[in-house]
Protein backbone atom coordinates (compact mmCIF):
# COMPACT_ATOMS: atom_id res chain seq x y z
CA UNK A 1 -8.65 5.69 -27.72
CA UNK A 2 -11.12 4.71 -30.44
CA UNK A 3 -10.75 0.56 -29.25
CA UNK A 4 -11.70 2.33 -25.47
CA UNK A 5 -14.42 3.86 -26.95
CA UNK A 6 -15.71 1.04 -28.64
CA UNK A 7 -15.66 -1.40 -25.55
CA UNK A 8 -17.25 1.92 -23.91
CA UNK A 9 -20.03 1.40 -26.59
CA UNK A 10 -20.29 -2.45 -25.79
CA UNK A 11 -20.45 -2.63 -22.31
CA UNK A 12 -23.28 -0.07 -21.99
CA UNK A 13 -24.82 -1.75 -24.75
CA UNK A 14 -24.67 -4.99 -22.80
CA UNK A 15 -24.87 -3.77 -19.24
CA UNK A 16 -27.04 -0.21 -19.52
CA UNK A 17 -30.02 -1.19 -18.07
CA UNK A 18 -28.94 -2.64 -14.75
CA UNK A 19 -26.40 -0.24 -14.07
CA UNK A 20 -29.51 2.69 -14.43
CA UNK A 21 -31.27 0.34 -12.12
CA UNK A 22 -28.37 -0.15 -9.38
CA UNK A 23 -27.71 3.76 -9.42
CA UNK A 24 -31.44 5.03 -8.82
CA UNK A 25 -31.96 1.90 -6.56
CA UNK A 26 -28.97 3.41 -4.47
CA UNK A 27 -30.30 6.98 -4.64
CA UNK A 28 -33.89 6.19 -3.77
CA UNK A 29 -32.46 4.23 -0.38
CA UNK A 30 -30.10 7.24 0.31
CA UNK A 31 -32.39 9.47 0.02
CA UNK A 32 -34.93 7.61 1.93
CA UNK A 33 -32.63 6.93 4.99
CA UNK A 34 -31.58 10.63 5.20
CA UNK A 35 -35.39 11.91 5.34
CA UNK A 36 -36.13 9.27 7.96
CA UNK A 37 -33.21 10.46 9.86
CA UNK A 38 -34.12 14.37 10.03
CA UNK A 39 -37.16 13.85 12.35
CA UNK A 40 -35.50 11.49 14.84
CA UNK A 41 -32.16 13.74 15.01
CA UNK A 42 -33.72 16.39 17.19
CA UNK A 43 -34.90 14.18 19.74
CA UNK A 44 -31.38 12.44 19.53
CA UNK A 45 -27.70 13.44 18.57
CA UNK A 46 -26.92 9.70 18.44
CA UNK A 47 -29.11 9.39 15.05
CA UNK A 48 -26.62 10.76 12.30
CA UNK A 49 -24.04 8.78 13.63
CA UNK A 50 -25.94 5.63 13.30
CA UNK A 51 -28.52 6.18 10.58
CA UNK A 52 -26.73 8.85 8.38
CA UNK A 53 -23.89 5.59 7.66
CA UNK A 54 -26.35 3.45 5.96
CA UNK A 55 -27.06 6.22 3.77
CA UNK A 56 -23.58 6.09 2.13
CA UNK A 57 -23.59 1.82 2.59
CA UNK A 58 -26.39 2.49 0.40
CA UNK A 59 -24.36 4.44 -2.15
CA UNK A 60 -21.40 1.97 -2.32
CA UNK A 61 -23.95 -1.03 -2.50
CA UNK A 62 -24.92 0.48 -5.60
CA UNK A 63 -21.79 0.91 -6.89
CA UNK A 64 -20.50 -2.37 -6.17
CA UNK A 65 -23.98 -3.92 -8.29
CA UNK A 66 -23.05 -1.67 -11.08
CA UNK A 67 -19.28 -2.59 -11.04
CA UNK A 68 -20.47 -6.35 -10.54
CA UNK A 69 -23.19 -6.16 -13.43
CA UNK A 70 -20.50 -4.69 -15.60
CA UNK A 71 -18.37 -7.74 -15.78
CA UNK A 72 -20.49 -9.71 -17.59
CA UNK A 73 -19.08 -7.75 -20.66
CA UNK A 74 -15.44 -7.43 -19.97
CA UNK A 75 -13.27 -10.06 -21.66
CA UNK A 76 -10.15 -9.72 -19.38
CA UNK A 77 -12.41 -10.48 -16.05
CA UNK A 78 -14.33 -13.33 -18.23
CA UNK A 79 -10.96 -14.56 -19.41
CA UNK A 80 -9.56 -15.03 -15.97
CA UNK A 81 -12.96 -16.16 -14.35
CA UNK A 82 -13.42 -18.48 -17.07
CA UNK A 83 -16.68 -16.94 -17.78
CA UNK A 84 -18.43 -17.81 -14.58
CA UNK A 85 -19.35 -13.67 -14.22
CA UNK A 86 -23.17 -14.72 -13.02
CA UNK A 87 -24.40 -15.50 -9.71
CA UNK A 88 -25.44 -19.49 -9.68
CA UNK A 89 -27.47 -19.09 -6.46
CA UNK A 90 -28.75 -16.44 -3.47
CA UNK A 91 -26.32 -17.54 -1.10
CA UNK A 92 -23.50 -17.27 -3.58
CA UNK A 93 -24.71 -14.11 -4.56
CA UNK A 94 -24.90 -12.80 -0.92
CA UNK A 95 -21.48 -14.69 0.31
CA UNK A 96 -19.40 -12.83 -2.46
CA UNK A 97 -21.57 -9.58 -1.95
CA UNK A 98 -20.56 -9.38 1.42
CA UNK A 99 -16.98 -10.35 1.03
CA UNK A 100 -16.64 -7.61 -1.40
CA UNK A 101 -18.55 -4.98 0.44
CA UNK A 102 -16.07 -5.51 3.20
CA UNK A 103 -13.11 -4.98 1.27
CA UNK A 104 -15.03 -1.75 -0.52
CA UNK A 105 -15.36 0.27 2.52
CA UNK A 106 -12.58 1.83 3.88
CA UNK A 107 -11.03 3.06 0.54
CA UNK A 108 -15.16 4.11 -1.19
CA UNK A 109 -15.69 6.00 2.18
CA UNK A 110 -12.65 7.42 2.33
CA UNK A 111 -13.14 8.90 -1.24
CA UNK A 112 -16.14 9.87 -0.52
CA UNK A 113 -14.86 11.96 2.48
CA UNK A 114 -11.72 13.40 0.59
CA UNK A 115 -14.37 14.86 -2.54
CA UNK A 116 -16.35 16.33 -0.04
CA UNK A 117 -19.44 14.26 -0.18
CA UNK A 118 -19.58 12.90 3.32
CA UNK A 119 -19.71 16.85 4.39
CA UNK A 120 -22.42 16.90 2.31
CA UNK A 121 -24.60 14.23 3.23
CA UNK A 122 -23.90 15.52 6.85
CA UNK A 123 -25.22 18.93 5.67
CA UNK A 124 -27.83 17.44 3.63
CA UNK A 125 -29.23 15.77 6.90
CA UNK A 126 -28.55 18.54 9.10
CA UNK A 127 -30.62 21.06 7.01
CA UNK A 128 -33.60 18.45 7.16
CA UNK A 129 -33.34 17.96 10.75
CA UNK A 130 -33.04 21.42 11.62
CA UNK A 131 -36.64 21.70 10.00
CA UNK A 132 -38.07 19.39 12.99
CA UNK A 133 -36.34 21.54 15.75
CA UNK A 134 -38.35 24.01 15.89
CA UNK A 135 -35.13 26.30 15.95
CA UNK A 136 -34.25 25.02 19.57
CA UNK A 137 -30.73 24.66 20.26
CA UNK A 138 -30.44 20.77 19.38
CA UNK A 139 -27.43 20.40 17.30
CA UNK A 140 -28.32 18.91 14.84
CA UNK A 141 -26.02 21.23 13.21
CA UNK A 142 -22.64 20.13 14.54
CA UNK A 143 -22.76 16.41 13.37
CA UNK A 144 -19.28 14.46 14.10
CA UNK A 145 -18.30 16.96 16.65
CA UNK A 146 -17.78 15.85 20.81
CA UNK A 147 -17.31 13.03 22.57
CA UNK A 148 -20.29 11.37 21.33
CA UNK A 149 -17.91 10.25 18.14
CA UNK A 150 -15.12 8.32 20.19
CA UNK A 151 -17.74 6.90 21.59
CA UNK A 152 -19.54 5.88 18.53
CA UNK A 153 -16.13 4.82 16.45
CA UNK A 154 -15.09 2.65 19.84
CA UNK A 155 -18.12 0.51 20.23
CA UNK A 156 -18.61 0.00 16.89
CA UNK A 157 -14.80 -1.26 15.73
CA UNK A 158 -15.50 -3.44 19.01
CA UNK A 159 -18.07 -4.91 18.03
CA UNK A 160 -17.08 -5.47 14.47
CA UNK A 161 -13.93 -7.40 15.85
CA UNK A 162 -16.05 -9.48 17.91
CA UNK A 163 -18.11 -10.49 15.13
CA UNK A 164 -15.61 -10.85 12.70
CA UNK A 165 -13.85 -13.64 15.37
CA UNK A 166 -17.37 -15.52 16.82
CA UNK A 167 -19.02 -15.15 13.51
CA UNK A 168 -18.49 -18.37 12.23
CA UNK A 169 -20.54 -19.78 15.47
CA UNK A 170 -23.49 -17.04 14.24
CA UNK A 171 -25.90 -17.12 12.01
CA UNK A 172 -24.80 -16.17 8.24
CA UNK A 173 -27.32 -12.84 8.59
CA UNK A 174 -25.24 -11.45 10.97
CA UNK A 175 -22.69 -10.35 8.14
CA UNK A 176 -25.20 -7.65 7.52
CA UNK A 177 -24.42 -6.29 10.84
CA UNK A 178 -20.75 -6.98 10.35
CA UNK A 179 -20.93 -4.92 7.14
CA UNK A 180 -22.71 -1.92 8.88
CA UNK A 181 -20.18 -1.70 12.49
CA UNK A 182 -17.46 -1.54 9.90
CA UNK A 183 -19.03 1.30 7.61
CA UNK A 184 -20.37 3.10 11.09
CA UNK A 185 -16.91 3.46 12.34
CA UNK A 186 -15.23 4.23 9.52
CA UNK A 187 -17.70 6.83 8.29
CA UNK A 188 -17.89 8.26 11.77
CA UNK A 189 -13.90 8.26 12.33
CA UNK A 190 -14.13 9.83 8.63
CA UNK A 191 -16.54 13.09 9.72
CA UNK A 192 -14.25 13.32 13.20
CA UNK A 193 -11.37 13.88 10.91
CA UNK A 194 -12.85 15.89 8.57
CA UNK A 195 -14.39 18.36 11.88
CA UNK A 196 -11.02 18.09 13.95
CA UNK A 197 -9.37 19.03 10.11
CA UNK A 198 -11.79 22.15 9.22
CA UNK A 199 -11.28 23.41 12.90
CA UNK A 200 -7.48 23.40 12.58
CA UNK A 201 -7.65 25.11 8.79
CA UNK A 202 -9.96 27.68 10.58
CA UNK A 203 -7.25 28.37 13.45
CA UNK A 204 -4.42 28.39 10.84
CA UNK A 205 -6.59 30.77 8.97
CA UNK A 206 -6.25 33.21 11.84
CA UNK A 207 -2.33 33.32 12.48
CA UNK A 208 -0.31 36.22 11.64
CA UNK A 209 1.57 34.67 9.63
CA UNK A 210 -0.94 33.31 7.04
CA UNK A 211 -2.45 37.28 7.33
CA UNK A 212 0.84 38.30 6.05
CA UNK A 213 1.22 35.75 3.40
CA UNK A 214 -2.54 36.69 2.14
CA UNK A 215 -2.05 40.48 2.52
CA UNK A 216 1.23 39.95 -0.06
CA UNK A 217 -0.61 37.68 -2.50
CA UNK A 218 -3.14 40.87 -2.94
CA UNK A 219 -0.30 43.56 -3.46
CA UNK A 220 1.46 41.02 -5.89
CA UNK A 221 -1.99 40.45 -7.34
CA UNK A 222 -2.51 44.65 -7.54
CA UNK A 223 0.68 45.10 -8.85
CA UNK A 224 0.78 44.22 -12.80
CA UNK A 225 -2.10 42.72 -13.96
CA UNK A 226 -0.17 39.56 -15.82
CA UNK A 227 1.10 38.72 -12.30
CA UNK A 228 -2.50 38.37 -10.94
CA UNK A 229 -3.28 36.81 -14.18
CA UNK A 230 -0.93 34.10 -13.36
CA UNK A 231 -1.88 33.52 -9.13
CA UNK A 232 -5.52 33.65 -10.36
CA UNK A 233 -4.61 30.82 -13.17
CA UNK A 234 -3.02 28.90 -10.35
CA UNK A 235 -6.07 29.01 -8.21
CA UNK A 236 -7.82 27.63 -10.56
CA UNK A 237 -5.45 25.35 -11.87
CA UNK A 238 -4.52 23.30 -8.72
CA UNK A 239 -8.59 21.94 -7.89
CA UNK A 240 -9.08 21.70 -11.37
CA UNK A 241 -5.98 19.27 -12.06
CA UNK A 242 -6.69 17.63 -8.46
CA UNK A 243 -10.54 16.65 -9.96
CA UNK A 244 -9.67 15.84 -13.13
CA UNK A 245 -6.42 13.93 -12.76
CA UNK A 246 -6.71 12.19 -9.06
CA UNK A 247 -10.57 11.81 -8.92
CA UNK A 248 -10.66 8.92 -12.18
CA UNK A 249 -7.79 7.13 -10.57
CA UNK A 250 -9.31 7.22 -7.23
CA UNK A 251 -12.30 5.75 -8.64
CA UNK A 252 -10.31 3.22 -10.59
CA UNK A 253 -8.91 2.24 -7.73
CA UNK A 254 -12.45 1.66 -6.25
CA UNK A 255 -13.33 -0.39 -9.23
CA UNK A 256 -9.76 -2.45 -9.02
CA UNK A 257 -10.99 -3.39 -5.38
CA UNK A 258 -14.03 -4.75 -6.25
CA UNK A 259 -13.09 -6.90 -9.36
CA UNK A 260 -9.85 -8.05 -7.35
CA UNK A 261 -11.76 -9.45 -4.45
CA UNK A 262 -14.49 -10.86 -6.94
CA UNK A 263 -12.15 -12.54 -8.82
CA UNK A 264 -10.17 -13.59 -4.93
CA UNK A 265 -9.27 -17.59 -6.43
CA UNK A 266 -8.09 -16.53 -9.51
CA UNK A 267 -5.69 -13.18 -9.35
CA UNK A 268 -3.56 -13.51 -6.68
CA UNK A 269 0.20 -11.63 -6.03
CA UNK A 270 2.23 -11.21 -3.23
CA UNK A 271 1.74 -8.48 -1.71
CA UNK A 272 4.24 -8.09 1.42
CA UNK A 273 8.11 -9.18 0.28
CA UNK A 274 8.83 -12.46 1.59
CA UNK A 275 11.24 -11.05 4.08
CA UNK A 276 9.20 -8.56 5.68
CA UNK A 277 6.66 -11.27 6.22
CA UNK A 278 9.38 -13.41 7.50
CA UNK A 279 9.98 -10.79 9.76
CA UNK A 280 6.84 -10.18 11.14
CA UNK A 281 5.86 -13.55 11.54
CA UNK A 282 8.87 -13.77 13.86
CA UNK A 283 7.88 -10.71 16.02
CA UNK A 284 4.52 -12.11 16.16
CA UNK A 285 5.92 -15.26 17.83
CA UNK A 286 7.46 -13.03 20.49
CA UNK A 287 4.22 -11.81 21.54
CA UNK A 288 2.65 -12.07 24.74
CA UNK A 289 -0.84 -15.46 23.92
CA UNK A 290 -3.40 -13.12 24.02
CA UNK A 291 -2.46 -10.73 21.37
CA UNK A 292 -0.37 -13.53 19.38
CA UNK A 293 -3.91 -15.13 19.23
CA UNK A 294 -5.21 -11.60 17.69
CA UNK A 295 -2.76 -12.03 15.20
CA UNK A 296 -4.33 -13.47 13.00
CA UNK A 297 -7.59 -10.87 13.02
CA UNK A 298 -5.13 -8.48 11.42
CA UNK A 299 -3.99 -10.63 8.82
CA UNK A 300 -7.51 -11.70 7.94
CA UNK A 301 -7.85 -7.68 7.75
CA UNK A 302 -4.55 -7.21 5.49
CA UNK A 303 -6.28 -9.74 3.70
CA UNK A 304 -9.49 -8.51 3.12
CA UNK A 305 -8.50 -4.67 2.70
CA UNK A 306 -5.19 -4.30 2.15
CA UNK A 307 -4.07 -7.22 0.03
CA UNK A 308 -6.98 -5.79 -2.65
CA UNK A 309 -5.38 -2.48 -2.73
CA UNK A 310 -1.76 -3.28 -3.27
CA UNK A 311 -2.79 -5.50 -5.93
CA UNK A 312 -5.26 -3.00 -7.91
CA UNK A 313 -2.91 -0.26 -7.41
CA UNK A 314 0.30 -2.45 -9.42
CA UNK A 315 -1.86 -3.28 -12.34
CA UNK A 316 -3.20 0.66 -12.96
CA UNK A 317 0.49 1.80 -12.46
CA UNK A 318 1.43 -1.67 -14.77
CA UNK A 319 -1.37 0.05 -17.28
CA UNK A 320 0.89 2.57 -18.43
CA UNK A 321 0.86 6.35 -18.94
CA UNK A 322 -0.67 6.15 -22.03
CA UNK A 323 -3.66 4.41 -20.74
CA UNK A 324 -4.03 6.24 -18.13
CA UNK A 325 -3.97 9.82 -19.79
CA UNK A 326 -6.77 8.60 -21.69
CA UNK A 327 -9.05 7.47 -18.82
CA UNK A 328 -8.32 11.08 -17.51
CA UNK A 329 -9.13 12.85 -21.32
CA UNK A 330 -11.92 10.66 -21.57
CA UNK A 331 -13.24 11.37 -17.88
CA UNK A 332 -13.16 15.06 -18.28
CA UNK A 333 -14.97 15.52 -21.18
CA UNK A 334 -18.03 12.92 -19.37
CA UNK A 335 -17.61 15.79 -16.58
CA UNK A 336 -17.65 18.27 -19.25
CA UNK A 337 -21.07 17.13 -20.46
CA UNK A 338 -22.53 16.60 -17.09
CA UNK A 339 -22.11 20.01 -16.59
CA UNK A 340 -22.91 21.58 -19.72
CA UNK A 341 -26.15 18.70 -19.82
CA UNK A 342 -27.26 20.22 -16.33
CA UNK A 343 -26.91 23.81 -17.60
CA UNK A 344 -28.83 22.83 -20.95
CA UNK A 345 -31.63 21.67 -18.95
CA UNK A 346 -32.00 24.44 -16.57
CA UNK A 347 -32.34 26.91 -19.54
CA UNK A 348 -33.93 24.40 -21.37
CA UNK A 349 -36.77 24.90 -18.31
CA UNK A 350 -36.69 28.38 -18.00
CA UNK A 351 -36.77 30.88 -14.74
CA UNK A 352 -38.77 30.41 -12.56
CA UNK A 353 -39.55 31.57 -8.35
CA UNK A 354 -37.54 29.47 -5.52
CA UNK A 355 -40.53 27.06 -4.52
CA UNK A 356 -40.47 25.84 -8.24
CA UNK A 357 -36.72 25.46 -8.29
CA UNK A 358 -36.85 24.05 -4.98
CA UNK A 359 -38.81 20.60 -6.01
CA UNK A 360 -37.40 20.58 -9.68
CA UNK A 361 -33.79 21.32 -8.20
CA UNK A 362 -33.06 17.56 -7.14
CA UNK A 363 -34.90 15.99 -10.02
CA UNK A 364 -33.17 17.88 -12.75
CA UNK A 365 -29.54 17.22 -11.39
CA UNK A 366 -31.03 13.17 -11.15
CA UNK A 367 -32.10 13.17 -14.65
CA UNK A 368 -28.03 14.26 -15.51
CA UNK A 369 -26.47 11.87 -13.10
CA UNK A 370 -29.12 8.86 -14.06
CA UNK A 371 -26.95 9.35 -17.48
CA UNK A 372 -23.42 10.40 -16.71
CA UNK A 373 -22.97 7.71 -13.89
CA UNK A 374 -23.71 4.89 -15.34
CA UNK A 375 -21.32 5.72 -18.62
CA UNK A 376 -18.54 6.55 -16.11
CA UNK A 377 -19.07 3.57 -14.39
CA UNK A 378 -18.87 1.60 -17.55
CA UNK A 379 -15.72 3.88 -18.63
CA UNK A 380 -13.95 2.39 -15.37
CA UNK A 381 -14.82 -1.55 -15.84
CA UNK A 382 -13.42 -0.67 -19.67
CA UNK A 383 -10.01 0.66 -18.28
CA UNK A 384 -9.82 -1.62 -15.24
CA UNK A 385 -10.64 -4.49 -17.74
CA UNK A 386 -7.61 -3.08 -19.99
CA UNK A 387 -4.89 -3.26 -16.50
CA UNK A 388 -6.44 -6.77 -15.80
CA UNK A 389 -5.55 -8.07 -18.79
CA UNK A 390 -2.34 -6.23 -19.18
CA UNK A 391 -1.16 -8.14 -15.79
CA UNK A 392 -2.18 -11.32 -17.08
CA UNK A 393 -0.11 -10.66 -20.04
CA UNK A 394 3.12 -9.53 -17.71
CA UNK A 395 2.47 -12.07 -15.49
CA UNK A 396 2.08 -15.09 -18.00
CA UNK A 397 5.08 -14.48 -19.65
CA UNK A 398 7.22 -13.61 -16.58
CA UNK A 399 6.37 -16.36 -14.93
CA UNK A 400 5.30 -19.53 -17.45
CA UNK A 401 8.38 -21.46 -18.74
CA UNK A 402 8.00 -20.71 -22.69
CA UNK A 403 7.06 -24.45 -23.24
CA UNK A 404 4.04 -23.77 -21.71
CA UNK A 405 3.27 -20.33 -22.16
CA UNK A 406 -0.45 -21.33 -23.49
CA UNK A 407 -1.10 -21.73 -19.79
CA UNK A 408 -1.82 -18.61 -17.69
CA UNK A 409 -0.41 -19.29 -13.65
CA UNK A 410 0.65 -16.36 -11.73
CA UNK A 411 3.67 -17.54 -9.40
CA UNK A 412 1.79 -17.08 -6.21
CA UNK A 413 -1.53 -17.75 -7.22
CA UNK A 414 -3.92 -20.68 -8.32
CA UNK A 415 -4.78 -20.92 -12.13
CA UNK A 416 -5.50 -17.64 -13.47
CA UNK A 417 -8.33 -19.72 -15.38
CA UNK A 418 -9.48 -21.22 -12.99
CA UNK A 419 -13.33 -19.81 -11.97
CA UNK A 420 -14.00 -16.87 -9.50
CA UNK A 421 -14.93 -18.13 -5.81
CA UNK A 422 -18.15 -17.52 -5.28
């Protein structure tokens, strides 16, 4: 734990000031996109669903620049990118920006969604807008719900397949719009779920049966007090343990994602046993043309998404227990003092009436997360840095004959030294 803590120490030393940077630059934008949103939702329920996306694309570009400026002071990445961790030009810079973003998506929004924050940007949106409708019944309030949403999620995967397959006859800025079909639809699809989810907890909620089950809990809880000691403990327990434990290893799994399709030329696995592929690649012969031809969009998507995943997930399991119970000790005492920091700096203020606490409110939990965010996000590139060069390890000595073990070539790949793709 002390080594962790001491390549804690010299990647914010190295990296601190542009991962500050890249975290208020990705506040300020989703901020700004969720006030410009509240005046135009009255007038249309179509505007969340397109406008309220960008404001989380705004949050994961961010994260992906801190990730990415983080590198620079990780020796496993530098080791296996041969220290090319800078950007030689724009267009390299935007070509691996975007290919990354891509692959980021689906499992940052998902996360997102699953800790509750894409209900809360909804909310966030919804209260603003309701301001501009003059209490008339617009609703504003019932983002993600209807018909409107199929509608939304449809159009938008179309038209993100249909760029992905003419865009090489298009202009390279049409990535951008790439990028934001595929984080409309998935965000969208994301809030569906999430409505269609919190209207079937709220019918379960009214059964009999779950009446019965919650009337028992209170006369067990009633009846001894070490018994509702112990169902109150578990109550807590169970979020608590989900939050510390899953939340830093869904997060590292983020971060594996994005330094796994940065680093695309030079760590490289199989991912699908050879005779599954085998397999499919046999079905896919039997095809009917036209959706043999569409084949190979889904590859190109396995590729892209789900080859990054597999990967990142075998080298945190590869990392060990011991690893990993220290990224979660050492991520819940940084949630520790983000909480006790926030609650130091309200008393530190003082009381004060609602108007006050209304304008100081968002400023004061900005100040905390301007410092806890960027050391988190430098605790994961330390940990992800310690599975990436734990698989290089495995995989050099599983696979190099011992005459040349100096070398470092994973079986399936190209040179592990040879430098990132960019």
């Amino acid at each position: 734990m002390v080594q962790s803590l001491r390549d804690l120490g010299r990647v914010l030393g190295a990296t601190w000031p542009a991962l500050l940077a890249w975290y208020l630059a990705g506040t300020l934008v989703h901020s700004t996109v969720i006030a410009i949103a509240a005046p135009i939702g009255p007038q249309s329920a179509l505007a969340a669903l397109l406008l309220v996306p960008i404001a989380v694309l705004a949050k994961l570009v961010s994260y992906v620049g801190m990730f990415l400026a983080a590198r620079r002071a990780m020796r496993g990445y530098r080791q296996l990118a041969d220290g090319d961790v800078e950007f030689v030009s724009l267009r390299d810079a935007v070509g691996e920006f975007g290919r990354v973003l891509v692959a980021s998506i689906l499992p940052f929004f998902t996360l997102y969604a699953l800790v509750g924050l894409v209900a809360e940007d909804l909310s966030a949106y919804a209260r603003s807008a309701f301001r501009y409708s003059l209490g008339s019944e617009t609703g504003v309030l019932e983002v993600g719900d209807g018909p409107l949403v199929v509608v939304v999620i449809v159009v938008a995967f179309a038209g993100r397949m249909l760029l992905k397959t003419f865009g090489h006859r298009l202009p390279r800025w049409v990535a951008i719009i790439e990028i934001y079909l595929e984080a409309t639809w998935i965000f969208v699809a994301l809030s569906g779920i999430n409505a269609v989810f919190g209207t079937i907890v709220d019918w379960l909620a009214n059964r009999q049966v779950v009446q019965w089950v919650t009337d028992g809990r209170e006369l067990l809880r009633g009846l001894w007090e070490p018994v509702r000691i112990v169902i109150d403990g578990i109550d807590w327990l169970l979020p608590t343990t989900a939050q510390l434990l899953l939340l830093p290893l869904a997060w590292l799994l983020v971060a594996g994602v994005i330094y796994t399709q940065s680093l695309a030329n030079s760590v490289h696995q199989r991912t699908i046993p050879r005779r599954l592929e085998a397999t499919l690649r046999l079905r896919v012969l039997h095809l009917p043309t036209p959706l043999r031809r569409q084949a190979r969009l889904f590859a190109e998507e396995w590729h892209d998404v789900g080859s990054p995943l597999v990967l990142s997930g075998r080298m945190i399991l590869g990392a060990g227990a011991q690893r990993i119970a220290m990224l979660v000790v050492i991520s819940g005492l940084l949630f520790a003092v983000g909480n006790w920091g926030t609650r130091a700096l309200y008393l530190l203020i003082g009381p004060h009436d609602s108007l006050f606490w209304f304008t100081i409110d968002p400023l004061a939990s900005l100040a905390t997360a301007a410092i806890i965010e960027p050391v988190r996000i430098a605790l994961l590139a330390v940990f992800f840095d310690l599975c990436l060069r734990g698989w290089t390890s495995r995989t050099t000595t599983m696979h190099v004959p011992v005459a040349d073990r100096g070398a470092v070539t994973p079986r399936e790949g190209r040179s592990a030294g040879s430098s990132a793709h960019r």
